[in-house]
N, C-alpha and C. Protein backbone atom coordinates (compact mmCIF):
# COMPACT_ATOMS: atom_id res chain seq x y z
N UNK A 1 0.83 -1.19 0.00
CA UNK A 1 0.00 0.00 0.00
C UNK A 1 0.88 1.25 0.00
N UNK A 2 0.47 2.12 -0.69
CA UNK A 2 1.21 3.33 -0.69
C UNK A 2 1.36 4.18 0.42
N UNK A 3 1.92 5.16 0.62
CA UNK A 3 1.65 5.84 1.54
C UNK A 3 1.63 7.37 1.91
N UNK A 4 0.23 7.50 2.30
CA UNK A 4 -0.55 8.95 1.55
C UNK A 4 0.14 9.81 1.85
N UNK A 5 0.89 9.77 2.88
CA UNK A 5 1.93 11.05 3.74
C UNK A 5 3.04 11.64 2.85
N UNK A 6 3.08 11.44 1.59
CA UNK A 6 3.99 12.25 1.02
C UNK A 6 4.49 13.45 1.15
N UNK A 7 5.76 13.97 0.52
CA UNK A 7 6.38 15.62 0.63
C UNK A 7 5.47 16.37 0.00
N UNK A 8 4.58 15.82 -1.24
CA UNK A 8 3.46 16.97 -1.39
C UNK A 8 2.13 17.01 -0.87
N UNK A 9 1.59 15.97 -0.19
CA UNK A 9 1.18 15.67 0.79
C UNK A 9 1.30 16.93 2.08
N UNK A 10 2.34 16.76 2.53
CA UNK A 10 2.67 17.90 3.24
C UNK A 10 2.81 19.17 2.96
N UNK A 11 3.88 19.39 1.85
CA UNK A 11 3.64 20.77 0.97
C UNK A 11 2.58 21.32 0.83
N UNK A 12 1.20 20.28 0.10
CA UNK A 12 0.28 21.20 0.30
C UNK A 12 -0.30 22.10 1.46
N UNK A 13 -0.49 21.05 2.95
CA UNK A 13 -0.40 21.72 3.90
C UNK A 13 0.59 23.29 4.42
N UNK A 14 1.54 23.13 3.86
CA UNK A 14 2.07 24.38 4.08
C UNK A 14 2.10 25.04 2.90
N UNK A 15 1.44 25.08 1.61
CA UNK A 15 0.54 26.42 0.79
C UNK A 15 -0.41 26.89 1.59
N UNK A 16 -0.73 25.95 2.32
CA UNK A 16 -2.38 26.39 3.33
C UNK A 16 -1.96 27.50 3.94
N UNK A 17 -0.82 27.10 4.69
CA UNK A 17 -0.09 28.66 5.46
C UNK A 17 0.25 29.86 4.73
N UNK A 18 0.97 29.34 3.84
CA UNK A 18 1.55 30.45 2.57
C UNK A 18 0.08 31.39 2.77
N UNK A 19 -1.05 30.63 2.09
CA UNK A 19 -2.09 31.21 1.62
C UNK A 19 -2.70 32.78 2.96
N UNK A 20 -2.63 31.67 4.01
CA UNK A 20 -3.26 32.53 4.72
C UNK A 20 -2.36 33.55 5.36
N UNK A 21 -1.09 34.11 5.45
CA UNK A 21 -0.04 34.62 5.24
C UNK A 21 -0.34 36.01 4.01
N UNK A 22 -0.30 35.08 3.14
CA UNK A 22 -1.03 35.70 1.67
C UNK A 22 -1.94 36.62 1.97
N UNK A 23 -3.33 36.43 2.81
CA UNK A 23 -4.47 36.99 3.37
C UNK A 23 -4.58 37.85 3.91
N UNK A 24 -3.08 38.16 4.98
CA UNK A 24 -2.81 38.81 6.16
C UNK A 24 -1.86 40.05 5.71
N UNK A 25 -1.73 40.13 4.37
CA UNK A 25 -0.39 41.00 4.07
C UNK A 25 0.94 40.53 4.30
N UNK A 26 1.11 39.08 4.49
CA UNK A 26 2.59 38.71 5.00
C UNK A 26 2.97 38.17 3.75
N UNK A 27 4.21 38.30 3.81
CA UNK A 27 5.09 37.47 2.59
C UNK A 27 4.43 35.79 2.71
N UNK A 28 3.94 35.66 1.50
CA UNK A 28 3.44 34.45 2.14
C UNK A 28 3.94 32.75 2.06
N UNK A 29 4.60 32.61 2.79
CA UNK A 29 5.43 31.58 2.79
C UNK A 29 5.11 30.73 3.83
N UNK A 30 4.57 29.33 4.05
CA UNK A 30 4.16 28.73 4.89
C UNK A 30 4.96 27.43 5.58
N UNK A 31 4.83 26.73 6.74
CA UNK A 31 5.87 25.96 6.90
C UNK A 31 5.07 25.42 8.16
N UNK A 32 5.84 23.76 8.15
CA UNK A 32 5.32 22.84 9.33
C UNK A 32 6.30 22.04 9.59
N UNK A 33 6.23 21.44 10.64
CA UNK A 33 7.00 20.12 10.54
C UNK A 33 5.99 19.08 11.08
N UNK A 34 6.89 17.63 10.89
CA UNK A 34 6.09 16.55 10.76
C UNK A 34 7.25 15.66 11.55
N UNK A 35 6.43 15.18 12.67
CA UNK A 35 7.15 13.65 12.86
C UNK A 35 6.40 12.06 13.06
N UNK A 36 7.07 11.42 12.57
CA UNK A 36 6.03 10.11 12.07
C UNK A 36 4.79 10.72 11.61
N UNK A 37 4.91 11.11 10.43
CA UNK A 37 3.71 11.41 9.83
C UNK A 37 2.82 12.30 10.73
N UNK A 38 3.28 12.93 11.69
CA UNK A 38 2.24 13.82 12.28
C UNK A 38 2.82 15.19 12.05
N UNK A 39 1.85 16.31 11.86
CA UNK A 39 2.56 17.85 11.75
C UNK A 39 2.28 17.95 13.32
N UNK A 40 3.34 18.48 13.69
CA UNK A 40 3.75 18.96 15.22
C UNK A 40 3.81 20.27 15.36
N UNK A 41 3.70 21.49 14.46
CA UNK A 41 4.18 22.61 14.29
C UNK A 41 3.52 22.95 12.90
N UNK A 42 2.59 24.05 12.80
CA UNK A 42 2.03 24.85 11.50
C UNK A 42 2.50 26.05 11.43
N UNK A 43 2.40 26.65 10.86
CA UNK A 43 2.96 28.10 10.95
C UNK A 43 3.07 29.08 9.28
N UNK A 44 3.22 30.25 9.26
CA UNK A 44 3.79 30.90 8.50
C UNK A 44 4.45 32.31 8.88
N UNK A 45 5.13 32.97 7.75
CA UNK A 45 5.40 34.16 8.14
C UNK A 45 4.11 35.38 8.91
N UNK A 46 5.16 36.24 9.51
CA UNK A 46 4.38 36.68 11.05
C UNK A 46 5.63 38.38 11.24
N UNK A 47 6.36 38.32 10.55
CA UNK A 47 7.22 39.50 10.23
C UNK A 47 6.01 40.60 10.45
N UNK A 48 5.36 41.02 10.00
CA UNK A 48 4.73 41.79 10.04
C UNK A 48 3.29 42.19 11.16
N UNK A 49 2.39 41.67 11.98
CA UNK A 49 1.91 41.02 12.61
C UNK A 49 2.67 41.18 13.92
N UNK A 50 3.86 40.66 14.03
CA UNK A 50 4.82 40.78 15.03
C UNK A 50 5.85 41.87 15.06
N UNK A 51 5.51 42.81 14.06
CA UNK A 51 6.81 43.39 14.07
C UNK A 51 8.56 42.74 14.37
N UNK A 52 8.34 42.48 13.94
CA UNK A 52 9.87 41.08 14.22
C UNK A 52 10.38 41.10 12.64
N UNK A 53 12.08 40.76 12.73
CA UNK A 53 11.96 40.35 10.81
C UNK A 53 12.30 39.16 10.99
N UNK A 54 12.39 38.42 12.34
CA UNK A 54 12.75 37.24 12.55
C UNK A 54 11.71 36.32 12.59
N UNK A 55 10.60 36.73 12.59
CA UNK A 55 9.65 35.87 12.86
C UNK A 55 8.87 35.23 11.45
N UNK A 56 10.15 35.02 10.53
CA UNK A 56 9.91 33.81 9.66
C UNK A 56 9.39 32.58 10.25
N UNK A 57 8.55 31.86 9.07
CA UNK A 57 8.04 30.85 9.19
C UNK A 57 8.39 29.72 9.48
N UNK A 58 9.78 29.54 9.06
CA UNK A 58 10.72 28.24 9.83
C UNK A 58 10.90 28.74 11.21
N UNK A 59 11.34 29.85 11.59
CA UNK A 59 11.57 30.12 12.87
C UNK A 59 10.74 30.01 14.05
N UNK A 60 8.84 30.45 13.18
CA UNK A 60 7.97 30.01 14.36
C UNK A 60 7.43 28.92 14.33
N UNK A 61 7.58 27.65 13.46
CA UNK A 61 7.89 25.88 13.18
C UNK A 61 8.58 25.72 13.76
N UNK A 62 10.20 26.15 14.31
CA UNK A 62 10.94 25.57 15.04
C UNK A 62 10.57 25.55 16.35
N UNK A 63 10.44 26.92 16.44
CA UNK A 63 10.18 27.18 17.98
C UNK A 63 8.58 26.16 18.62
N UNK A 64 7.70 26.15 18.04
CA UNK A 64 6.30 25.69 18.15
C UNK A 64 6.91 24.31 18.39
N UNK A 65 7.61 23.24 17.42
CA UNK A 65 8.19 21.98 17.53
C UNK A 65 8.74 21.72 18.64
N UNK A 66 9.91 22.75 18.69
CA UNK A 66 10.96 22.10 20.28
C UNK A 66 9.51 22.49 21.68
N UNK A 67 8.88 23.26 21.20
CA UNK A 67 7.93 23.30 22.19
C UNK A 67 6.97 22.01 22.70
N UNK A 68 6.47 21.66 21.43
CA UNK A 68 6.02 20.50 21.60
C UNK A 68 6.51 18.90 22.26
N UNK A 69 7.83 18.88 21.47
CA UNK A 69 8.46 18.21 21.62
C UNK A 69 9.19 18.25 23.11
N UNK A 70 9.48 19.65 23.63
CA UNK A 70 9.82 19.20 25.20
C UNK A 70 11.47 19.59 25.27
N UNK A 71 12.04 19.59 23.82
CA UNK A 71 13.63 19.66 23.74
C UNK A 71 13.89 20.26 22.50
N UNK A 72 15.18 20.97 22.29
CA UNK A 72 15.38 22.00 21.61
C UNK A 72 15.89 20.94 20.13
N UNK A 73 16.01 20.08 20.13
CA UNK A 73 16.81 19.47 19.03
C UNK A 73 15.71 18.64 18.10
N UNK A 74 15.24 18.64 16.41
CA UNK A 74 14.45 18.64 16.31
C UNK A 74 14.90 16.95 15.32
N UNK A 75 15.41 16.13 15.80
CA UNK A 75 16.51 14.61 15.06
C UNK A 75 15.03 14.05 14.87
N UNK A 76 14.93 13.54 13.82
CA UNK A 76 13.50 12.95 13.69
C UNK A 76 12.83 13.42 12.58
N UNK A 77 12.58 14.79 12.44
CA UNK A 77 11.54 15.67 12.10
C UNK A 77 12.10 15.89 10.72
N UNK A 78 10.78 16.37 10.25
CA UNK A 78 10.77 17.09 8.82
C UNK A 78 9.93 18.31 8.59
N UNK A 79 11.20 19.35 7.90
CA UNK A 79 10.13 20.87 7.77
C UNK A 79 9.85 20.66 6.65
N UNK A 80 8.66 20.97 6.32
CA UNK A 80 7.99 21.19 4.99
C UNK A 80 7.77 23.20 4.79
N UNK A 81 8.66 23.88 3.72
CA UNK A 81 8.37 25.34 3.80
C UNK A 81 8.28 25.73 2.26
N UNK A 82 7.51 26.42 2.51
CA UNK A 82 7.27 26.75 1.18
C UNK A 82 8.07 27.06 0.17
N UNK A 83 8.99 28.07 0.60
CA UNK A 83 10.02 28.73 -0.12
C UNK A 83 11.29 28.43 0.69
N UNK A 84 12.57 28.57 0.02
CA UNK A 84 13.96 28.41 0.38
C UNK A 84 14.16 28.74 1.40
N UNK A 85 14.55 28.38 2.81
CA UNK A 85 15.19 28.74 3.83
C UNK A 85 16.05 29.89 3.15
N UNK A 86 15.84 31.31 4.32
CA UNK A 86 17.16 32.48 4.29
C UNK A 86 18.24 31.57 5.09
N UNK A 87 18.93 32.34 5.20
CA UNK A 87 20.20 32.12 6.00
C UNK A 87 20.39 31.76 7.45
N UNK A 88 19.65 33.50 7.68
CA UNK A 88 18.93 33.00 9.37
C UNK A 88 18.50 31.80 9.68
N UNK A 89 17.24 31.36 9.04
CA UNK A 89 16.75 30.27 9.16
C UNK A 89 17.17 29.19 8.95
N UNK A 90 18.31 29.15 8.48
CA UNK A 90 19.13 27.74 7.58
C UNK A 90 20.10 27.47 8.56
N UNK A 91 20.28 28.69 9.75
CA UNK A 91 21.32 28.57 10.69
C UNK A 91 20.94 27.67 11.47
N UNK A 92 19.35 28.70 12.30
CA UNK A 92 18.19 28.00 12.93
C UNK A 92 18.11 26.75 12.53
N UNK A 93 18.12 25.81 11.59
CA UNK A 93 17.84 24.61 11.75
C UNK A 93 19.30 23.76 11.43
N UNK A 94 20.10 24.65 11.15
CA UNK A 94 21.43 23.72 11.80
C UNK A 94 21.99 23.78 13.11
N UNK A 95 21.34 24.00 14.11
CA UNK A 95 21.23 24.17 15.28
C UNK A 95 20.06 23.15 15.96
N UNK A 96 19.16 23.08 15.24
CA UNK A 96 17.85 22.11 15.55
C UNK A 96 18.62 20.67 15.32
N UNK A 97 19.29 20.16 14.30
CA UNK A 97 19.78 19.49 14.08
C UNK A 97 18.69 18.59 13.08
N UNK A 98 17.61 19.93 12.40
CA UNK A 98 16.50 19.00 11.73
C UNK A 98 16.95 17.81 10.77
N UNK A 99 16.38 16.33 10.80
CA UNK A 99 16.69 15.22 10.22
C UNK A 99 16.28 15.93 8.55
N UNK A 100 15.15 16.42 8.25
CA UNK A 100 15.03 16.76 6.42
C UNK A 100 14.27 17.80 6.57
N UNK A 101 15.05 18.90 5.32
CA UNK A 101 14.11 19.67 5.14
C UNK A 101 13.47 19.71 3.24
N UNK A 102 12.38 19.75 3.21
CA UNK A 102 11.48 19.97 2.27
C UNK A 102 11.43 21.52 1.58
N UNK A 103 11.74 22.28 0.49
CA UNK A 103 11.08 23.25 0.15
C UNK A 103 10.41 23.52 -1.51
N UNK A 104 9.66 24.25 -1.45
CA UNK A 104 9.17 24.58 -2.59
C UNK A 104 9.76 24.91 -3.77
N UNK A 105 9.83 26.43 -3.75
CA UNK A 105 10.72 27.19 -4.70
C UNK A 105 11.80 27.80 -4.00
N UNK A 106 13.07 27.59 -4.96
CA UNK A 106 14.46 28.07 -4.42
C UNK A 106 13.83 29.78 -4.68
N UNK A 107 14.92 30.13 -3.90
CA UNK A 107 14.89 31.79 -3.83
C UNK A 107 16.23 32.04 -3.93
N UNK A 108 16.52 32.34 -5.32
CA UNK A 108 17.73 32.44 -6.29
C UNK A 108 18.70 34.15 -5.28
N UNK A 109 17.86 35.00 -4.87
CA UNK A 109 18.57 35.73 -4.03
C UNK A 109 18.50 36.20 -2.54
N UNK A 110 17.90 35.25 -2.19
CA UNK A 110 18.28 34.95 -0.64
C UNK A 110 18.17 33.89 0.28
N UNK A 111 18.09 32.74 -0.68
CA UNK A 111 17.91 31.73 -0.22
C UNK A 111 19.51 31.01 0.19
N UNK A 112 19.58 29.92 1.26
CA UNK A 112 20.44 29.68 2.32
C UNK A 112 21.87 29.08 1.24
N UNK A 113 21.00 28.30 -0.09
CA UNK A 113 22.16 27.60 -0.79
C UNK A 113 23.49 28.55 -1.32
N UNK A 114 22.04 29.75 -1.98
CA UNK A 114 22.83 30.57 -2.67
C UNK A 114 24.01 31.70 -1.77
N UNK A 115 23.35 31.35 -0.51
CA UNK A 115 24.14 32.61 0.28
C UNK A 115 25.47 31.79 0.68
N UNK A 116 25.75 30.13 0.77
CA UNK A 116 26.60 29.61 0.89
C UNK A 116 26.45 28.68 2.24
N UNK A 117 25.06 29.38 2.88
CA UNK A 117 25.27 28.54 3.97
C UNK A 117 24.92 26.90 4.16
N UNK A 118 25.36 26.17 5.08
CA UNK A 118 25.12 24.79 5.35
C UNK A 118 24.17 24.75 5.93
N UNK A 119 23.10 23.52 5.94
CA UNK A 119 23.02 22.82 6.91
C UNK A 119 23.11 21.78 7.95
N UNK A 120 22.98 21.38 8.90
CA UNK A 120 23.51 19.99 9.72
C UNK A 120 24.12 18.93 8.51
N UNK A 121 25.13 18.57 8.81
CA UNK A 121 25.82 17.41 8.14
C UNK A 121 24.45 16.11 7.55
N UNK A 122 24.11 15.83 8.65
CA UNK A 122 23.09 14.90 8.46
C UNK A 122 21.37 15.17 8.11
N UNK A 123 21.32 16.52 7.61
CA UNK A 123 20.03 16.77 6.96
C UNK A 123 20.10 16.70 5.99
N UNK A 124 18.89 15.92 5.38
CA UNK A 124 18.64 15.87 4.37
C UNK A 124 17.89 16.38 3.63
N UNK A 125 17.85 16.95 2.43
CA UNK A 125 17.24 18.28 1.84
C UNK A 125 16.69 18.28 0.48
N UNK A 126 15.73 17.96 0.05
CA UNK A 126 14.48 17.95 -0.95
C UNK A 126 14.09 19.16 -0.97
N UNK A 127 14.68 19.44 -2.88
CA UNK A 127 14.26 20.97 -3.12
C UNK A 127 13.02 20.69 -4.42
N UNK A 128 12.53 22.11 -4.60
CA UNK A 128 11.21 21.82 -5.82
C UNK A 128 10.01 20.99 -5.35
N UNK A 129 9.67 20.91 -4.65
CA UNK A 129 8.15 20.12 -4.22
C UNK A 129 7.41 21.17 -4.60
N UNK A 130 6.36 21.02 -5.49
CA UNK A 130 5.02 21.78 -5.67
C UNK A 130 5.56 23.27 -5.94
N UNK A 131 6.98 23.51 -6.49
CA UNK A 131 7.65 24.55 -6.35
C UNK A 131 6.90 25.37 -7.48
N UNK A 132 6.36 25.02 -8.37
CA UNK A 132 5.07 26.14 -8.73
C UNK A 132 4.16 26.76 -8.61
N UNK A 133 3.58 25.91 -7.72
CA UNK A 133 2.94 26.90 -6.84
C UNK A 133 2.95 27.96 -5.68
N UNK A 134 3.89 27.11 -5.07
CA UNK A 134 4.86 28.30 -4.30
C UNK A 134 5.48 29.35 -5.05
N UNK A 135 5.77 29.54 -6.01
CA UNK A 135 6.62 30.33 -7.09
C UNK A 135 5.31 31.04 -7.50
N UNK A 136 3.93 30.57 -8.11
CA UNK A 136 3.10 31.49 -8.43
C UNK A 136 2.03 32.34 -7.09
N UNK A 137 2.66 31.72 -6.04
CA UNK A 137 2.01 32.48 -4.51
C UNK A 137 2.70 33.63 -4.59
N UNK A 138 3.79 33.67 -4.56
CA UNK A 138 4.73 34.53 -4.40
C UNK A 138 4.79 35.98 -5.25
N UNK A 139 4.46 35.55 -6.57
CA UNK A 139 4.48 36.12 -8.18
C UNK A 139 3.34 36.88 -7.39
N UNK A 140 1.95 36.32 -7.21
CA UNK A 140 0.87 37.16 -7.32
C UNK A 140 0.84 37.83 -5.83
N UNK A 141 1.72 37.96 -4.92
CA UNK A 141 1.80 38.46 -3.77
C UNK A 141 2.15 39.92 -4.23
N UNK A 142 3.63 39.85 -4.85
CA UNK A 142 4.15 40.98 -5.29
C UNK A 142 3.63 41.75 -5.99
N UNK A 143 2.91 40.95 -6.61
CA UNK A 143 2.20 41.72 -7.87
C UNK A 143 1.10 42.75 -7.31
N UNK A 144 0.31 41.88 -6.40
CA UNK A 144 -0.78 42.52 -5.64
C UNK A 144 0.45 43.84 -5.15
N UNK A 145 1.23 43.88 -4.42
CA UNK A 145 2.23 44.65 -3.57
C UNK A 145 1.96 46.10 -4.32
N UNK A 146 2.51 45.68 -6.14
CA UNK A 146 2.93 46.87 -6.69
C UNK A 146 1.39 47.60 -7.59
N UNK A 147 0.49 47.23 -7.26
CA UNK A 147 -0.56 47.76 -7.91
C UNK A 147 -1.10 48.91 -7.04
């Protein structure tokens, strides 16, 4: 039997965030994590909302997770985010020590690869999931922005 829990499976779940992000005036980029097939952590960007520029969407997934979870280290888990980890955030989860991360669409100028940074030795990292749609969230965010 197959098994329904797939990375787009999950991805979609975090367009759900993107979307409502999208709704709120936030950059809309959404993000969860999952362990054994359970999301432990939903979230999206909140930059704005919070006045924070830190309060990216991996950052309030991480934090929500180790919360859940009881301990700061997130070995196990998988983020599903919409768009490319920044840097910040790419730090943030080489510090979590997240087991995989999932993203949508790369973000050719500020995303973590392009800036050079690593993550944990032992994460593993699936890029392009559903990365069109994440890519056309984004498109019509801005677009809305400049009208």
């Amino acid at each position: 039997m197959e098994n329904p829990f797939s990375d787009e499976y999950f991805m979609k779940k975090a367009l759900q965030e993107a979307e409502l992000a999208f709704e709120k005036g936030e950059i809309p980029v959404g993000a969860l994590i999952v362990v054994d097939n359970k999301i432990i952590a939903r979230t999206h960007n909140l930059t704005e909302l919070l006045n924070d520029v830190t309060a990216h969407a991996e950052m309030q997934a991480i934090t929500s997770a180790a919360n859940f979870l009881g301990g700061k280290y997130l070995t196990g888990c998988t983020l599903y985010v919409t768009l490319e980890p920044c840097q910040m955030c790419a730090g943030a989860l080489y510090w979590s020590q997240i087991s995989k991360v999932v993203f949508g669409a790369s973000d050719e100028n500020r995303g973590f690869e392009k800036m050079g940074t690593q993550l944990h030795p032992k994460t593993n990292v699936v890029r392009g999931v559903l990365a069109e749609e994440a890519s056309e969230l984004m498109k019509r965010f801005f677009a809305n922005k400049r009208k």
